[in-house]
PDB file of N, CA and C in Angstrom:
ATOM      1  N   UNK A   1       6.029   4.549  15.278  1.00  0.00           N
ATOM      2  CA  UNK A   1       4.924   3.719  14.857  1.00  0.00           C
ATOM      3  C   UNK A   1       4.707   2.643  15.908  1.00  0.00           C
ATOM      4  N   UNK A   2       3.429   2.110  16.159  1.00  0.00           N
ATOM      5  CA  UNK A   2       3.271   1.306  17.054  1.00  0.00           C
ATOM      6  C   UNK A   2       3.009   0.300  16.733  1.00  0.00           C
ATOM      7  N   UNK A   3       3.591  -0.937  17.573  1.00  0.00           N
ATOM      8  CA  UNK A   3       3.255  -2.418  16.916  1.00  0.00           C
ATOM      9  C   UNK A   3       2.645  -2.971  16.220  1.00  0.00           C
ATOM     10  N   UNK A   4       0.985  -2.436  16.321  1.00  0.00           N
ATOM     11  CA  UNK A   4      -0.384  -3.056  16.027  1.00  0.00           C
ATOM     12  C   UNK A   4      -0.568  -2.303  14.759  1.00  0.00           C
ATOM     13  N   UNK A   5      -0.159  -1.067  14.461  1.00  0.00           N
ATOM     14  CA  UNK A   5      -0.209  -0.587  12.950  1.00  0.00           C
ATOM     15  C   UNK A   5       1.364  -1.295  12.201  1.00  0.00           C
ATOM     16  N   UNK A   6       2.207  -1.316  12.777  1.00  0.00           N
ATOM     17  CA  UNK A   6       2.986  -2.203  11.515  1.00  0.00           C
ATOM     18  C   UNK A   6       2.534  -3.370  11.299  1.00  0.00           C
ATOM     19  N   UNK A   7       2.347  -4.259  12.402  1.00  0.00           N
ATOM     20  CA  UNK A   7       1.662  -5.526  12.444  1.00  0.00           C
ATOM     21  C   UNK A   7       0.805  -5.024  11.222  1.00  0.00           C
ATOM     22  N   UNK A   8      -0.573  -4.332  11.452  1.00  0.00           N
ATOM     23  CA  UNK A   8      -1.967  -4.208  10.537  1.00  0.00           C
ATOM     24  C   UNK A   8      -0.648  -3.904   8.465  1.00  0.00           C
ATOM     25  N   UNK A   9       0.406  -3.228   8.810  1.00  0.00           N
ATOM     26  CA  UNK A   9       0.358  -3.069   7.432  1.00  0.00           C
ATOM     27  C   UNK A   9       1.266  -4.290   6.652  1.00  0.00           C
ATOM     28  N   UNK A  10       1.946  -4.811   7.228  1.00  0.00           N
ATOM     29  CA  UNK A  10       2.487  -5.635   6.965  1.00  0.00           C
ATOM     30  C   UNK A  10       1.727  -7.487   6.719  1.00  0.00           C
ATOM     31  N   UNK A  11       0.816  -7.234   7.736  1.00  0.00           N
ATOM     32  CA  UNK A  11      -0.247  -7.918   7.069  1.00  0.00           C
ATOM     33  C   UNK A  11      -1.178  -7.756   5.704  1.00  0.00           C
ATOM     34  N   UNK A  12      -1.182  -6.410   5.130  1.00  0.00           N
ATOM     35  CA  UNK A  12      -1.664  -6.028   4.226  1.00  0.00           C
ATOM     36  C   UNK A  12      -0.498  -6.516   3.081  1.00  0.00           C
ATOM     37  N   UNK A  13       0.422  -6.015   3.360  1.00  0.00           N
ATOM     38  CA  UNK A  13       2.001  -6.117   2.269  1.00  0.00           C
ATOM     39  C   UNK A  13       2.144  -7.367   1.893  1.00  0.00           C
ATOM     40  N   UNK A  14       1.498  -8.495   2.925  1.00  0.00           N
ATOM     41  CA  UNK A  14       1.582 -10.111   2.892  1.00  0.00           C
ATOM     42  C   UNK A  14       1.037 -10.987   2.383  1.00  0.00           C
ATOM     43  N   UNK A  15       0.250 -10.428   1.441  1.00  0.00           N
ATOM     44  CA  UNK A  15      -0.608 -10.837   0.453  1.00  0.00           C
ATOM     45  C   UNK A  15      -0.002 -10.849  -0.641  1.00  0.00           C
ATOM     46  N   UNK A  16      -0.188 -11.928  -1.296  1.00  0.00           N
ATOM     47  CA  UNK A  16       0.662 -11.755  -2.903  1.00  0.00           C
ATOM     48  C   UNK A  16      -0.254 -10.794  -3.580  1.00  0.00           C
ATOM     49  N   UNK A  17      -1.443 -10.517  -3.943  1.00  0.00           N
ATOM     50  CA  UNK A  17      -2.289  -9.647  -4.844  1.00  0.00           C
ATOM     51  C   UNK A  17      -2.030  -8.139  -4.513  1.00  0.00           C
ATOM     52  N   UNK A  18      -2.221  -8.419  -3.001  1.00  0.00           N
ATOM     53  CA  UNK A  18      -2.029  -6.557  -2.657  1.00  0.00           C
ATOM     54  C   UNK A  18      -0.763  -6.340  -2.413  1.00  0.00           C
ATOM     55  N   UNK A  19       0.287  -7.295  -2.343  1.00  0.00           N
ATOM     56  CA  UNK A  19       1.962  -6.897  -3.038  1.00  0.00           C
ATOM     57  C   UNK A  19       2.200  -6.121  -4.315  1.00  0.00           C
ATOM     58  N   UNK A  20       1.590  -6.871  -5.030  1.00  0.00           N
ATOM     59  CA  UNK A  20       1.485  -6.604  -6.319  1.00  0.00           C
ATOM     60  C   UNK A  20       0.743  -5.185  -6.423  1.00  0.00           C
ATOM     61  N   UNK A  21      -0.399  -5.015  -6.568  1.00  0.00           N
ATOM     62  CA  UNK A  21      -1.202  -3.635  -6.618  1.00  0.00           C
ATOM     63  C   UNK A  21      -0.175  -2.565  -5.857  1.00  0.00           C
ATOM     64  N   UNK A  22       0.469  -2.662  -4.639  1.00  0.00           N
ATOM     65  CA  UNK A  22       1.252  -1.746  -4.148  1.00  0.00           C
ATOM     66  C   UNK A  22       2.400  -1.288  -4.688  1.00  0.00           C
ATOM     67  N   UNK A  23       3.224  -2.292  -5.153  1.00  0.00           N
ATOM     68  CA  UNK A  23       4.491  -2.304  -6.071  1.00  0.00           C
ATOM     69  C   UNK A  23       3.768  -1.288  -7.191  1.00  0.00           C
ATOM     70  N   UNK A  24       2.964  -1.833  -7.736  1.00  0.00           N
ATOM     71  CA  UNK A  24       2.577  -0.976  -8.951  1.00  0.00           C
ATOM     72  C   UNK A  24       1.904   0.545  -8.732  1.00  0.00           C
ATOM     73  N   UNK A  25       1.651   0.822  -7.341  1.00  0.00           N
ATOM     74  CA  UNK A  25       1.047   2.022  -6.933  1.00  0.00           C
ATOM     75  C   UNK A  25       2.242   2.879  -6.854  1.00  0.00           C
ATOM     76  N   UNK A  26       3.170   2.266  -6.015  1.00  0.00           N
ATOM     77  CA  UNK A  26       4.363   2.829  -5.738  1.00  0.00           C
ATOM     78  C   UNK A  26       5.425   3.180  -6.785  1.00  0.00           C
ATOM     79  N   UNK A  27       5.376   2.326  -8.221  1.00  0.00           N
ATOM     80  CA  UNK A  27       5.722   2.500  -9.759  1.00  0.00           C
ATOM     81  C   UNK A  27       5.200   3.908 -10.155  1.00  0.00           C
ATOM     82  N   UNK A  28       4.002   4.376  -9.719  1.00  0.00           N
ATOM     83  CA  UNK A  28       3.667   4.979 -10.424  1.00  0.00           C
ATOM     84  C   UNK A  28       3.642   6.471  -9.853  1.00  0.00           C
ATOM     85  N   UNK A  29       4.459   6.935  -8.509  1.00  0.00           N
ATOM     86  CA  UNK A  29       4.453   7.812  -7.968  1.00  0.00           C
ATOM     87  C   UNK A  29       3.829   8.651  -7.096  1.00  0.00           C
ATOM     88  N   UNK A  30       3.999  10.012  -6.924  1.00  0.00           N
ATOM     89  CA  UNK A  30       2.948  10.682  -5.985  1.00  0.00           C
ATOM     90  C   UNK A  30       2.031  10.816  -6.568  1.00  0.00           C
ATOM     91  N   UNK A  31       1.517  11.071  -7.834  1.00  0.00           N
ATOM     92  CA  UNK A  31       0.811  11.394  -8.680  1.00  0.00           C
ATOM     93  C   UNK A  31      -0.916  10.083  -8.263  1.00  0.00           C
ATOM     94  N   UNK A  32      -0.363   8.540  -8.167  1.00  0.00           N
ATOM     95  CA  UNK A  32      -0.656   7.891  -8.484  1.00  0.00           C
ATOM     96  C   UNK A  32      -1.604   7.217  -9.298  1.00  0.00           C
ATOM     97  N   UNK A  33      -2.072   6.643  -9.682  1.00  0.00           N
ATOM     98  CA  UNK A  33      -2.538   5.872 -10.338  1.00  0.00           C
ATOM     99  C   UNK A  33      -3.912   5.629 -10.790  1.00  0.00           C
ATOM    100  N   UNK A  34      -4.860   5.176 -12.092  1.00  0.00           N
ATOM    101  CA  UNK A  34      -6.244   5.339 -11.921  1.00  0.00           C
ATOM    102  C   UNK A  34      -6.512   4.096 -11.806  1.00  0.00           C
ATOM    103  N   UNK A  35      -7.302   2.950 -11.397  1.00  0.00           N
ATOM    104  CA  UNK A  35      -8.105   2.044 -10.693  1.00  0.00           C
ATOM    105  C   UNK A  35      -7.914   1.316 -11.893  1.00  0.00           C
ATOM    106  N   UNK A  36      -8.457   1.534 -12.822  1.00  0.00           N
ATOM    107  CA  UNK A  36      -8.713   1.088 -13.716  1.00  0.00           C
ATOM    108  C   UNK A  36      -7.046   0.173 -14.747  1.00  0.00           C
ATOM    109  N   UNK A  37      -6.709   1.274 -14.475  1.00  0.00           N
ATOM    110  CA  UNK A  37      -4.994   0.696 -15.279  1.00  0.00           C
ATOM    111  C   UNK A  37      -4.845  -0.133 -14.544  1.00  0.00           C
ATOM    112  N   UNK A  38      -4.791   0.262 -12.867  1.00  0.00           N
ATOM    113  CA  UNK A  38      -4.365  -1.524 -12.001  1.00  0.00           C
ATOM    114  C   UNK A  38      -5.299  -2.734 -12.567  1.00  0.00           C
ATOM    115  N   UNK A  39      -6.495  -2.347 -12.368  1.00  0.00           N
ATOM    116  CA  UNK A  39      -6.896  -3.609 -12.707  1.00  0.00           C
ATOM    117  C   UNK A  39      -6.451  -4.298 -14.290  1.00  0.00           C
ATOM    118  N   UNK A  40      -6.161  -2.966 -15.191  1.00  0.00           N
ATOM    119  CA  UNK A  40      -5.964  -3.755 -16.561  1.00  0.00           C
ATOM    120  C   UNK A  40      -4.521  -4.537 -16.358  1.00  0.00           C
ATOM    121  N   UNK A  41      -3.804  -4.006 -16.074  1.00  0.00           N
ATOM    122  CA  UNK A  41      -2.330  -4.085 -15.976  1.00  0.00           C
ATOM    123  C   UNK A  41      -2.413  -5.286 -15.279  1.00  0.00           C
ATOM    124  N   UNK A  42      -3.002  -5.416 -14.055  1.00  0.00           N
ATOM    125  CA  UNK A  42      -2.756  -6.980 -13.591  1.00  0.00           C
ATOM    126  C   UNK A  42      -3.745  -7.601 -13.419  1.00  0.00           C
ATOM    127  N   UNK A  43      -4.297  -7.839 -13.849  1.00  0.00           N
ATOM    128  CA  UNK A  43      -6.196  -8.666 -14.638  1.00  0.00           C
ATOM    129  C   UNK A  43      -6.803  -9.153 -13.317  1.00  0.00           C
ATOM    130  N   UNK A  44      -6.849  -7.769 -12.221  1.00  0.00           N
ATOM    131  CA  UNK A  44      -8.004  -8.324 -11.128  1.00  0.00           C
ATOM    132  C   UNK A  44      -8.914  -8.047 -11.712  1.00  0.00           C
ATOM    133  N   UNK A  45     -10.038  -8.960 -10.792  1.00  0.00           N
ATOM    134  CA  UNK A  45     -11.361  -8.246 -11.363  1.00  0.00           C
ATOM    135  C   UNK A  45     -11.776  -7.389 -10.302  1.00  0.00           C
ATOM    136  N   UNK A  46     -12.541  -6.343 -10.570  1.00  0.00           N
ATOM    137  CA  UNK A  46     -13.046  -5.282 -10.289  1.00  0.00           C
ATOM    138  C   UNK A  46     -13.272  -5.628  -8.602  1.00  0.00           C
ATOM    139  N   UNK A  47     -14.461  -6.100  -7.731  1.00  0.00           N
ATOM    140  CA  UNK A  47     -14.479  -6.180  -6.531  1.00  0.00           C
ATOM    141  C   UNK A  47     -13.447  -7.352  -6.074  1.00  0.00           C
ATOM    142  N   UNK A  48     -12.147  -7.954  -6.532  1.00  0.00           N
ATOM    143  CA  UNK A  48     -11.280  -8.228  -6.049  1.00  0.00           C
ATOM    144  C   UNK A  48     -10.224  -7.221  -5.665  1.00  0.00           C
ATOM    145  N   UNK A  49     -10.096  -6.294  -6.316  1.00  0.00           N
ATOM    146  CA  UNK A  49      -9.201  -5.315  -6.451  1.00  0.00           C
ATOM    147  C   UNK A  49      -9.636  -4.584  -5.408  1.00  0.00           C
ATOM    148  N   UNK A  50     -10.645  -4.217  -5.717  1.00  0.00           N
ATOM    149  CA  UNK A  50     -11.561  -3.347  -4.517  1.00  0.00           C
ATOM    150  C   UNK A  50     -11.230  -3.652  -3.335  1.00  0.00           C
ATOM    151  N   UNK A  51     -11.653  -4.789  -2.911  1.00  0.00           N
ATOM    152  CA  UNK A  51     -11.279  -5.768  -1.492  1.00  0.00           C
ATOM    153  C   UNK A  51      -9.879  -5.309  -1.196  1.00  0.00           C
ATOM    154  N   UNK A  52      -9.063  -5.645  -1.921  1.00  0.00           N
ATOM    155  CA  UNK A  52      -7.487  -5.440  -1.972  1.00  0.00           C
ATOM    156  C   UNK A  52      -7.184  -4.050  -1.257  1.00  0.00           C
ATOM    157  N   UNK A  53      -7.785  -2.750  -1.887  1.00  0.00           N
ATOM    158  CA  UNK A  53      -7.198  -1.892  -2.047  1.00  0.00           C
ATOM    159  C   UNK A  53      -7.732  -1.146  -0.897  1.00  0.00           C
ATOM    160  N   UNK A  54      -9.212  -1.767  -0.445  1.00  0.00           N
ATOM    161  CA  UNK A  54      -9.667  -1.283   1.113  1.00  0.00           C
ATOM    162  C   UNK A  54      -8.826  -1.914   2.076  1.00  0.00           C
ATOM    163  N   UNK A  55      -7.958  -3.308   2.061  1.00  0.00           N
ATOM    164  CA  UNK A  55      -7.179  -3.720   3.203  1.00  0.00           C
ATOM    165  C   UNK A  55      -5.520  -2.531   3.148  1.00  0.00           C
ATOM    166  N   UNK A  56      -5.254  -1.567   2.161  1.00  0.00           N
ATOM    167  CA  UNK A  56      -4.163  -1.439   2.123  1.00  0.00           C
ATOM    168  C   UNK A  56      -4.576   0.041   2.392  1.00  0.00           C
ATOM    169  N   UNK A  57      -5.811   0.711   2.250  1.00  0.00           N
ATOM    170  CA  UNK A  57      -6.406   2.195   2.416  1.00  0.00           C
ATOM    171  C   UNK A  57      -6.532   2.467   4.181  1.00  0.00           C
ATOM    172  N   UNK A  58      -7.370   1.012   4.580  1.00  0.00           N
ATOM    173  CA  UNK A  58      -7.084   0.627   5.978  1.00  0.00           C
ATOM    174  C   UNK A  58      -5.880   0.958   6.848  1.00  0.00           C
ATOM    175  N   UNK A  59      -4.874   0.195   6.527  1.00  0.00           N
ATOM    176  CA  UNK A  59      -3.273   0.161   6.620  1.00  0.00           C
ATOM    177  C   UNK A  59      -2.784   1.363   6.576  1.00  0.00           C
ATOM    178  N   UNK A  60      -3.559   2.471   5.910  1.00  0.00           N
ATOM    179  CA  UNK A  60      -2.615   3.866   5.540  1.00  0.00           C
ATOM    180  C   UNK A  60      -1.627   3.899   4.745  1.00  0.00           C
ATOM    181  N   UNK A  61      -1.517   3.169   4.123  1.00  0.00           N
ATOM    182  CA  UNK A  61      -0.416   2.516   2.673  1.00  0.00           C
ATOM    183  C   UNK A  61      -1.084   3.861   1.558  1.00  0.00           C
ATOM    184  N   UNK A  62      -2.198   3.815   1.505  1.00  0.00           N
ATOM    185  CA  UNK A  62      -2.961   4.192   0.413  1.00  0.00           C
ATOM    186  C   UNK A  62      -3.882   5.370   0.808  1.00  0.00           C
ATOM    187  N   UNK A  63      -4.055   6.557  -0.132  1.00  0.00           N
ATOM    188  CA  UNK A  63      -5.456   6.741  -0.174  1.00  0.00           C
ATOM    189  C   UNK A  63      -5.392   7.125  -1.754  1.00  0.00           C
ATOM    190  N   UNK A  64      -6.785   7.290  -1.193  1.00  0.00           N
ATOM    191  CA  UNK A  64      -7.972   7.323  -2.829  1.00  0.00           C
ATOM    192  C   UNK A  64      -8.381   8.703  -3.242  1.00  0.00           C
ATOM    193  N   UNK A  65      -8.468   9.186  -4.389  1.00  0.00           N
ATOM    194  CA  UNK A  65      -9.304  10.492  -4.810  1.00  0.00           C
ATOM    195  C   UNK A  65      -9.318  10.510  -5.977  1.00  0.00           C
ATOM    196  N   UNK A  66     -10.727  11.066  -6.309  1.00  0.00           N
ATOM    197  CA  UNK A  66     -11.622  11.250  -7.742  1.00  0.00           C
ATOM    198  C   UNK A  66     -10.926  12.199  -7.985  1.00  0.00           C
ATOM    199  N   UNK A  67     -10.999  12.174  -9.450  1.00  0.00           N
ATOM    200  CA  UNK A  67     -10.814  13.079 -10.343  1.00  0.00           C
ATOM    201  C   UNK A  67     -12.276  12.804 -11.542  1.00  0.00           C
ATOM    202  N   UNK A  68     -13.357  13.677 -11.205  1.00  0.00           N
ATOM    203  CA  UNK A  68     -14.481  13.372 -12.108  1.00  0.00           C
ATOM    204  C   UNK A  68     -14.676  11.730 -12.029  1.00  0.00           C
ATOM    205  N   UNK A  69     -14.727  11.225 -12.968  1.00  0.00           N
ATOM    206  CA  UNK A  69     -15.197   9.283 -12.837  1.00  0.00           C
ATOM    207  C   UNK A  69     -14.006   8.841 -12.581  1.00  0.00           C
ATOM    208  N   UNK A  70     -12.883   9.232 -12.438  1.00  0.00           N
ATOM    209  CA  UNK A  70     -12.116   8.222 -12.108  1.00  0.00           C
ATOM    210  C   UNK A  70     -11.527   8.036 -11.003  1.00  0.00           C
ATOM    211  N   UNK A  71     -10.923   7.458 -10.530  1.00  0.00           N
ATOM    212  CA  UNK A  71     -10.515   6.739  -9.022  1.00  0.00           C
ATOM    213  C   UNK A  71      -9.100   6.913  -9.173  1.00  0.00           C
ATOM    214  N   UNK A  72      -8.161   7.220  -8.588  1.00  0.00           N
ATOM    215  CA  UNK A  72      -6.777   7.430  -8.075  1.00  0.00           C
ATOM    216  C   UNK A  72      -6.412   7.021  -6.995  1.00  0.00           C
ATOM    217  N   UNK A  73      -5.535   5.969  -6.695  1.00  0.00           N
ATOM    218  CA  UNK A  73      -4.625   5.433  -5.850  1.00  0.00           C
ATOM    219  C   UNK A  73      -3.383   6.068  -5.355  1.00  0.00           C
ATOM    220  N   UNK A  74      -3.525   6.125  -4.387  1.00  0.00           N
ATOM    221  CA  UNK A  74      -1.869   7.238  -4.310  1.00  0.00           C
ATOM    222  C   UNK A  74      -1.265   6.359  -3.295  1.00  0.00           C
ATOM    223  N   UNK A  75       0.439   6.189  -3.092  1.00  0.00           N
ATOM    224  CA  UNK A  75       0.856   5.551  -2.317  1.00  0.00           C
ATOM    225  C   UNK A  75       1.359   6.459  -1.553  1.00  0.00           C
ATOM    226  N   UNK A  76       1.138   6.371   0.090  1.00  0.00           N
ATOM    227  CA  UNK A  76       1.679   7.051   1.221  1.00  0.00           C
ATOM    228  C   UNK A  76       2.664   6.769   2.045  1.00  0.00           C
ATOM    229  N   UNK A  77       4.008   7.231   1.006  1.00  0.00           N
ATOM    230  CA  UNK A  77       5.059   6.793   1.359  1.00  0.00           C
ATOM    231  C   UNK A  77       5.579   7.176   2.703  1.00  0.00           C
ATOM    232  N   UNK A  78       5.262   8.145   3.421  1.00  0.00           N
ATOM    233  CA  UNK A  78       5.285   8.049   4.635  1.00  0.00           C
ATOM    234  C   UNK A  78       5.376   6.785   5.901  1.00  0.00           C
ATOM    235  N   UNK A  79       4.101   6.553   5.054  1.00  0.00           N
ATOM    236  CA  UNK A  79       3.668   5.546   6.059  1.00  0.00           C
ATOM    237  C   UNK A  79       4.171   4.240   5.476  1.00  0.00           C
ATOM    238  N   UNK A  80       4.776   4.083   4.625  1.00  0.00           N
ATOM    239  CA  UNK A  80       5.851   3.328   4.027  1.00  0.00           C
ATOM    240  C   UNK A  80       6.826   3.285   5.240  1.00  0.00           C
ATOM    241  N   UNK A  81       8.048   4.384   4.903  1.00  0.00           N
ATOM    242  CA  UNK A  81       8.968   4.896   5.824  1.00  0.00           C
ATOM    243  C   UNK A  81       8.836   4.205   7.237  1.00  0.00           C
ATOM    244  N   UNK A  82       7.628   4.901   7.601  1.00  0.00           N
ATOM    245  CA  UNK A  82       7.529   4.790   9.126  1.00  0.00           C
ATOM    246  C   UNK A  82       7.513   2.866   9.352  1.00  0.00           C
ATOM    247  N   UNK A  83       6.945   2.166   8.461  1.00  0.00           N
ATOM    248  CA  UNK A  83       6.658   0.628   8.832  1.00  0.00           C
ATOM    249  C   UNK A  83       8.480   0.301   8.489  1.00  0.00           C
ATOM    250  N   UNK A  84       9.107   0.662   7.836  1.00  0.00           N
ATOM    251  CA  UNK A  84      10.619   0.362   7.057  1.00  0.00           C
ATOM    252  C   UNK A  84      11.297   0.931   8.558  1.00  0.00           C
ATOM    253  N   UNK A  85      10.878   1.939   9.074  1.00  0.00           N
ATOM    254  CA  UNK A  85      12.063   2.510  10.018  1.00  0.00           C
ATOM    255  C   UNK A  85      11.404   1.623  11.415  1.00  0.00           C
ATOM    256  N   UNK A  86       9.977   1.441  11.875  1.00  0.00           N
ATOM    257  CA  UNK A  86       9.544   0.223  12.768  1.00  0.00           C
ATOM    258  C   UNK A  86      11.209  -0.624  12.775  1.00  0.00           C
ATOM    259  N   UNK A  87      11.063  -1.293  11.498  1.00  0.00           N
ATOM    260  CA  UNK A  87      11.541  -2.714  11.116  1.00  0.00           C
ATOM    261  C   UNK A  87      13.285  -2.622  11.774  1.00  0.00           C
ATOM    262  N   UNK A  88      13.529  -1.555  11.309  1.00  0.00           N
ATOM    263  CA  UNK A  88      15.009  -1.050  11.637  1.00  0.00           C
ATOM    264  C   UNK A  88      15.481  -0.532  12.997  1.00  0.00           C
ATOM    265  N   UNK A  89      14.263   0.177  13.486  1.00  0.00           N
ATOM    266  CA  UNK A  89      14.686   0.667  14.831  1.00  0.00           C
ATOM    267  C   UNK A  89      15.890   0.852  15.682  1.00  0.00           C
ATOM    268  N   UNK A  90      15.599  -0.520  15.787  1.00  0.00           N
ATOM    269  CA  UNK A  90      16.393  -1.397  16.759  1.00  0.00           C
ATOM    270  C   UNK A  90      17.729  -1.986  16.246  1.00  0.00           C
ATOM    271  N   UNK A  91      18.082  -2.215  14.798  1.00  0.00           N
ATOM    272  CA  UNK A  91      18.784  -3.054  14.605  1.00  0.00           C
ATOM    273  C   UNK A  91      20.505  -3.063  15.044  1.00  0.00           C
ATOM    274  N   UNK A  92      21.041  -4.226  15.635  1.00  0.00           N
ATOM    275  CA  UNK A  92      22.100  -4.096  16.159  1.00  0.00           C
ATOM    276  C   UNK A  92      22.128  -4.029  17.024  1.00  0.00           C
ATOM    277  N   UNK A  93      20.846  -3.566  18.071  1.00  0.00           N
ATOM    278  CA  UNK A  93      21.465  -2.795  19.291  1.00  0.00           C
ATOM    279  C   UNK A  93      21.633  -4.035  20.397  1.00  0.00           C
ATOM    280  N   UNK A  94      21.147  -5.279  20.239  1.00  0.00           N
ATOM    281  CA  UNK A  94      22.353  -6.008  21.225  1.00  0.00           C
ATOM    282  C   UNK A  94      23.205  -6.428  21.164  1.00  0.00           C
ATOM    283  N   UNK A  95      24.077  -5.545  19.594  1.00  0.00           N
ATOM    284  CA  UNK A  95      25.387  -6.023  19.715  1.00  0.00           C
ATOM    285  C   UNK A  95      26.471  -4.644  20.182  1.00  0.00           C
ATOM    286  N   UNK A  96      25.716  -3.897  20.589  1.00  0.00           N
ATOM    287  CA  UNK A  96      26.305  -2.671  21.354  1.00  0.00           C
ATOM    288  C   UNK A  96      27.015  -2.609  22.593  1.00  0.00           C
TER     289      UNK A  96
END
């Protein structure tokens, strides 16, 4: 992973609101989640959430897909991984 995308997701992760929405995306599995429960579950309102969930779709944290009217959040734990293993890379190695 390269600097400027962990940088970009970790800026996303650094938000208390879209902490939250992610934690709860990531609660809810591969399967993930319909739009609607996030917002009930943690009382955004509708184009706040929205906002939110385009900075973290951005990031590659997330994508989105209909099912008929409803909206699904899925978390891309991958790209989880890859920002977690960024972070680790390195660790230790100038005490080698």
């Amino acid at each position: 992973m390269e600097l400027e995308m962990a940088a970009k997701a970790l800026k996303e992760l650094g938000h208390p609101t879209r902490l939250a929405v992610y934690k709860r995306l990531v609660r809810a599995g591969a399967e993930g989640v319909a739009v609607g429960i996030v917002q009930e579950e943690l009382g955004i309102p509708g184009s706040t959430l929205s906002h939110h969930l385009t900075g973290l779709a951005s990031a590659g944290l997330i994508v989105q897909r209909r099912e008929g009217r409803t909206l699904f959040c899925v978390p891309q734990y991958e790209q989880l991984d890859a920002v977690i293993g960024f972070l680790q890379a390195e660790c230790c190695a100038d005490g080698e």
